[in-house]
C-alpha atoms as a PDB file:
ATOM      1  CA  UNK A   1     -55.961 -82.091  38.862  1.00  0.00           C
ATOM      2  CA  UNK A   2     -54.388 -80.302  36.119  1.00  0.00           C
ATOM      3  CA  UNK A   3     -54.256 -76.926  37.546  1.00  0.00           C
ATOM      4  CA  UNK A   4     -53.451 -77.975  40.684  1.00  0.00           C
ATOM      5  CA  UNK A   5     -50.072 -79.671  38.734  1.00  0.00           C
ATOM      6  CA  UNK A   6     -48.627 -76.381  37.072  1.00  0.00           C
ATOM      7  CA  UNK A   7     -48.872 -74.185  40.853  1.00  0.00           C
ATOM      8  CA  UNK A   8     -47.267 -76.797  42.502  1.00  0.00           C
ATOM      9  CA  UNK A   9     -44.461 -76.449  39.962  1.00  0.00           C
ATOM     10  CA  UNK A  10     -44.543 -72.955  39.876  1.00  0.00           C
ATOM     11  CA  UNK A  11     -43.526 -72.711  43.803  1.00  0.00           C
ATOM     12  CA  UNK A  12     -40.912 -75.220  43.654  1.00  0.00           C
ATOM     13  CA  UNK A  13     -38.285 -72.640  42.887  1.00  0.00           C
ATOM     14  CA  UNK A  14     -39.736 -70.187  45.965  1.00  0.00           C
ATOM     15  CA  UNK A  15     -39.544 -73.409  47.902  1.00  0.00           C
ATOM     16  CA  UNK A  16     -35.778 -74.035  47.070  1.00  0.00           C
ATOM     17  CA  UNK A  17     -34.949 -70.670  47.701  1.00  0.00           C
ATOM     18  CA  UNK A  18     -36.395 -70.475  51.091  1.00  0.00           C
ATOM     19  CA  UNK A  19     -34.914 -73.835  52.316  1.00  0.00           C
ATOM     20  CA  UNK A  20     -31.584 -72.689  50.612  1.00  0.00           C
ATOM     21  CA  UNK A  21     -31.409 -69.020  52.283  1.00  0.00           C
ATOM     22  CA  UNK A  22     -32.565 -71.323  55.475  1.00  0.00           C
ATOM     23  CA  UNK A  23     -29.639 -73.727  55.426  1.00  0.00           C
ATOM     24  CA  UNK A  24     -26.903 -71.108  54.146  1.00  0.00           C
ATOM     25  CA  UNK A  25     -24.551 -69.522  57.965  1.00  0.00           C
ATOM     26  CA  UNK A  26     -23.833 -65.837  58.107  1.00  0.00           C
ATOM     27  CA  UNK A  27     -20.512 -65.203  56.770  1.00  0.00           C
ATOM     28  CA  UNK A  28     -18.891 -62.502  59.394  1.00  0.00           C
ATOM     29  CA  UNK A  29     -17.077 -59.526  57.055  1.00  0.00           C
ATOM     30  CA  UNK A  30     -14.444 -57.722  59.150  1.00  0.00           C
ATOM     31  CA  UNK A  31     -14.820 -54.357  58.652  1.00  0.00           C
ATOM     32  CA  UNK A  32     -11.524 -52.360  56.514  1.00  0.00           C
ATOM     33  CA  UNK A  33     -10.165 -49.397  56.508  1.00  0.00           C
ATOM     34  CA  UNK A  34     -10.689 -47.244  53.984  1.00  0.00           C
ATOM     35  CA  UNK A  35      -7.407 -46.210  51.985  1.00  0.00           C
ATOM     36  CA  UNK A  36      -6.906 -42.497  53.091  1.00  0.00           C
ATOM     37  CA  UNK A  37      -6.210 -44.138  56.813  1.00  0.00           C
ATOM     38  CA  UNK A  38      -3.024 -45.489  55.815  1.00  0.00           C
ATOM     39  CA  UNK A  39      -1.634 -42.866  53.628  1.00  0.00           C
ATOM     40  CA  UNK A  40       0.920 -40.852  55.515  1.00  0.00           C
ATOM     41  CA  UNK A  41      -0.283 -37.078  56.764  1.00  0.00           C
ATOM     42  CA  UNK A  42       0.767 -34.611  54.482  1.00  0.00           C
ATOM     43  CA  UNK A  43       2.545 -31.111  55.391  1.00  0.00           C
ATOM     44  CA  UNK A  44       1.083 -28.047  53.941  1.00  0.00           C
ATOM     45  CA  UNK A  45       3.917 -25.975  52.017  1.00  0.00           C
ATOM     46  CA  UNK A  46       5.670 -23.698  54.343  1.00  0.00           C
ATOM     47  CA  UNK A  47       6.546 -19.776  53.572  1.00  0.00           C
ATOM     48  CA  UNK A  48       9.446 -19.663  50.970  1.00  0.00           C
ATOM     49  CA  UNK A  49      11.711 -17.268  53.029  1.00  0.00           C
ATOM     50  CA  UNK A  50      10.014 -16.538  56.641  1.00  0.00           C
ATOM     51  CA  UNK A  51      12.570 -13.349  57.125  1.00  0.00           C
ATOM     52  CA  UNK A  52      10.895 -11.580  53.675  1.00  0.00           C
ATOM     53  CA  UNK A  53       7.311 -13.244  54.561  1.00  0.00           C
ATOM     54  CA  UNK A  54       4.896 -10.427  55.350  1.00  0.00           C
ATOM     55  CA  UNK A  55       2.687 -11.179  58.888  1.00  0.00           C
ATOM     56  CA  UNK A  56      -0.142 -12.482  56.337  1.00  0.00           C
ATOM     57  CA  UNK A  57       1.694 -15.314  54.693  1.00  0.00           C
ATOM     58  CA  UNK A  58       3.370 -16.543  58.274  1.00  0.00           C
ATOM     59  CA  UNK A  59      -0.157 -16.480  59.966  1.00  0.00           C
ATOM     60  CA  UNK A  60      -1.756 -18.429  57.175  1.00  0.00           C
ATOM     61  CA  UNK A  61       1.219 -20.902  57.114  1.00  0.00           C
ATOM     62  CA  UNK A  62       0.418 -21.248  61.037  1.00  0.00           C
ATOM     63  CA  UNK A  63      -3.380 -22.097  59.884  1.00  0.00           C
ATOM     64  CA  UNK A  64      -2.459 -24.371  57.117  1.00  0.00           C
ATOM     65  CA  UNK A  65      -0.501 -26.116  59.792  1.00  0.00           C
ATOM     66  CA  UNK A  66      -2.894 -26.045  62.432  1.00  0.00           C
ATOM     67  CA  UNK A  67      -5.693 -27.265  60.121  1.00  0.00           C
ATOM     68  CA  UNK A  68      -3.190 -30.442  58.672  1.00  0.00           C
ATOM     69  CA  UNK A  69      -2.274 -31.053  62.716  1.00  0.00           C
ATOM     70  CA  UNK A  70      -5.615 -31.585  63.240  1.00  0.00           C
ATOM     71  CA  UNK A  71      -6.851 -33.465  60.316  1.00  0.00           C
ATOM     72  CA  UNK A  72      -3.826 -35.896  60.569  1.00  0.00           C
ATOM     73  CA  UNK A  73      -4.727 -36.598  64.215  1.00  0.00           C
ATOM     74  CA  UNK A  74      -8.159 -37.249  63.453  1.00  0.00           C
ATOM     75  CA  UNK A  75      -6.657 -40.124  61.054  1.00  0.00           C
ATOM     76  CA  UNK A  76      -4.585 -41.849  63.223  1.00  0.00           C
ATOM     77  CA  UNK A  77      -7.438 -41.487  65.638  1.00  0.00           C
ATOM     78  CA  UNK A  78     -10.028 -43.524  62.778  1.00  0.00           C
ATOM     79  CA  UNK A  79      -6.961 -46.228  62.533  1.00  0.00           C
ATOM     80  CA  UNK A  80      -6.148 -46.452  66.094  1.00  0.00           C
ATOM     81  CA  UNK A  81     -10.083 -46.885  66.044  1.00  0.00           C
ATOM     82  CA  UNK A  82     -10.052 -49.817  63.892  1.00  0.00           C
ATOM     83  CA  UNK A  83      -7.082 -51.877  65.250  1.00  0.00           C
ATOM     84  CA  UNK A  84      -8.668 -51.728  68.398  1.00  0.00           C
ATOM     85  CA  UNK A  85     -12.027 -53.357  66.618  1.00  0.00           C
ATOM     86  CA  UNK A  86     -14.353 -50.099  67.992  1.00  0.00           C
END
């Protein structure tokens, strides 16, 4: 009988952990944006003076634009994602 006594105490806590993880209700956790969603889209720096501006700089300004266009829409499309709960 005095074996039996120190098991029995042994799964006590197991036991109270069970029925307490069985009696606990999920707690839903909306979902949040992450901080670079809500920062406003940034311009890339234009040419200084487009009439000196060699063909180079005024194509890689178009780029720089191009590439910002199209990493500022694919923000607002993440946000627009999340306020409509997708």
């Amino acid at each position: 009988m005095s074996r039996l006594r120190p098991r029995a105490l042994s799964l006590l806590p197991c036991v109270l952990l069970l029925t307490a993880c069985d009696l606990s209700s999920p707690v839903v956790v909306k979902p949040q944006p992450g901080a670079a969603l809500l920062l406003p889209c940034v311009d890339p720096p234009l040419v200084a003076n487009p009439d000196t501006a060699s063909d180079n700089d005024i194509a890689l300004e178009r780029v720089r634009m191009a590439e910002a266009y199209l990493a500022c829409k694919e923000k607002q499309a993440g946000l627009a994602k999340w306020v409509r709960g997708q």
